[in-house]
Protein backbone atom coordinates (compact mmCIF):
# COMPACT_ATOMS: atom_id res chain seq x y z
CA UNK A 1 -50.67 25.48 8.98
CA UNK A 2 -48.67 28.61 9.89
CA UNK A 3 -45.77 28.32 12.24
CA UNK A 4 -46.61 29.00 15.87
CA UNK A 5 -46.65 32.80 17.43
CA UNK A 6 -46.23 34.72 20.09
CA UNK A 7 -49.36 36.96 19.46
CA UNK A 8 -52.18 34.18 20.47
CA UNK A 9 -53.64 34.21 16.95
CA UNK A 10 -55.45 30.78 16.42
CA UNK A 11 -53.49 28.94 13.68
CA UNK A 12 -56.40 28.06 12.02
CA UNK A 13 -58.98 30.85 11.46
CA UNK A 14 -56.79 33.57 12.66
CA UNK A 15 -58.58 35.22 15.10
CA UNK A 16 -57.59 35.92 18.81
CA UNK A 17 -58.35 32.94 21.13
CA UNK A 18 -61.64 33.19 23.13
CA UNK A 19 -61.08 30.97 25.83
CA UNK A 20 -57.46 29.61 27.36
CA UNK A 21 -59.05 26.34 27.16
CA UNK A 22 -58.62 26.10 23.73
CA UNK A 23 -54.94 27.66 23.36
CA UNK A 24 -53.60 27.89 21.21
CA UNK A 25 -57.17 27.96 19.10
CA UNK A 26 -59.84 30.24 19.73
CA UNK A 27 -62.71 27.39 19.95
CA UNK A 28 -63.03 23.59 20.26
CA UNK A 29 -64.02 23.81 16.71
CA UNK A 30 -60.55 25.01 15.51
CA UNK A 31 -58.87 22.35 17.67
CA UNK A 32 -60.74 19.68 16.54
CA UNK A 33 -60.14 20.82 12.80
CA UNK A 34 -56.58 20.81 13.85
CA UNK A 35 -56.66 17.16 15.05
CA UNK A 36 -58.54 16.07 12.31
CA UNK A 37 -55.73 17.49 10.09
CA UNK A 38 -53.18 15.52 12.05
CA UNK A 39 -55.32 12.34 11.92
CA UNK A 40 -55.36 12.20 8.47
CA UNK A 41 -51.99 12.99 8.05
CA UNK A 42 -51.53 16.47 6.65
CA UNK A 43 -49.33 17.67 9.08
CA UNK A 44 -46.16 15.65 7.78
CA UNK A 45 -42.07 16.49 8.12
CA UNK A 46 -40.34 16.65 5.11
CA UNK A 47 -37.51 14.10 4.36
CA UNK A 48 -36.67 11.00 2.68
CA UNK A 49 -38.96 7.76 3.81
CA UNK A 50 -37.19 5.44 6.46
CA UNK A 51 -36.70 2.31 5.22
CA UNK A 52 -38.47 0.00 8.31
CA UNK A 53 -38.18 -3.31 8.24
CA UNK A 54 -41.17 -6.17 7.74
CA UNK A 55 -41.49 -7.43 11.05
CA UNK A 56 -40.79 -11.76 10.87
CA UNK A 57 -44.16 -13.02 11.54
CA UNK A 58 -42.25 -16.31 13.47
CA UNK A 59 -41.08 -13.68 16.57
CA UNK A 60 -44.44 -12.08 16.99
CA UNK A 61 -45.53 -14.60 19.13
């Protein structure tokens, strides 16, 4: 993904949005391509992995 504009071009085909419904995309197709990419975890910050801890399965309850 390219890093957000100022000249309303949709991030993921390009093109100038249609509707401002969508914006920042031009259609529902690019947003939903967009949230797909985010569900599946493509869109990620780069770092080191934080160590989390296992939760203790006694204080769940």
């Amino acid at each position: 993904m390219k890093a957000a504009n100022s000249n309303n071009i949709c991030p993921i085909c390009e093109k100038n949005p249609t509707m401002p419904k969508f914006h920042p995309f031009c259609s529902a197709r690019c947003a939903d391509v967009d949230l797909g990419r985010w569900l599946k975890g493509n869109y990620t910050i780069p770092g080191e992995k934080a160590d989390v801890p296992e939760p203790d399965p006694d204080d769940i309850y």
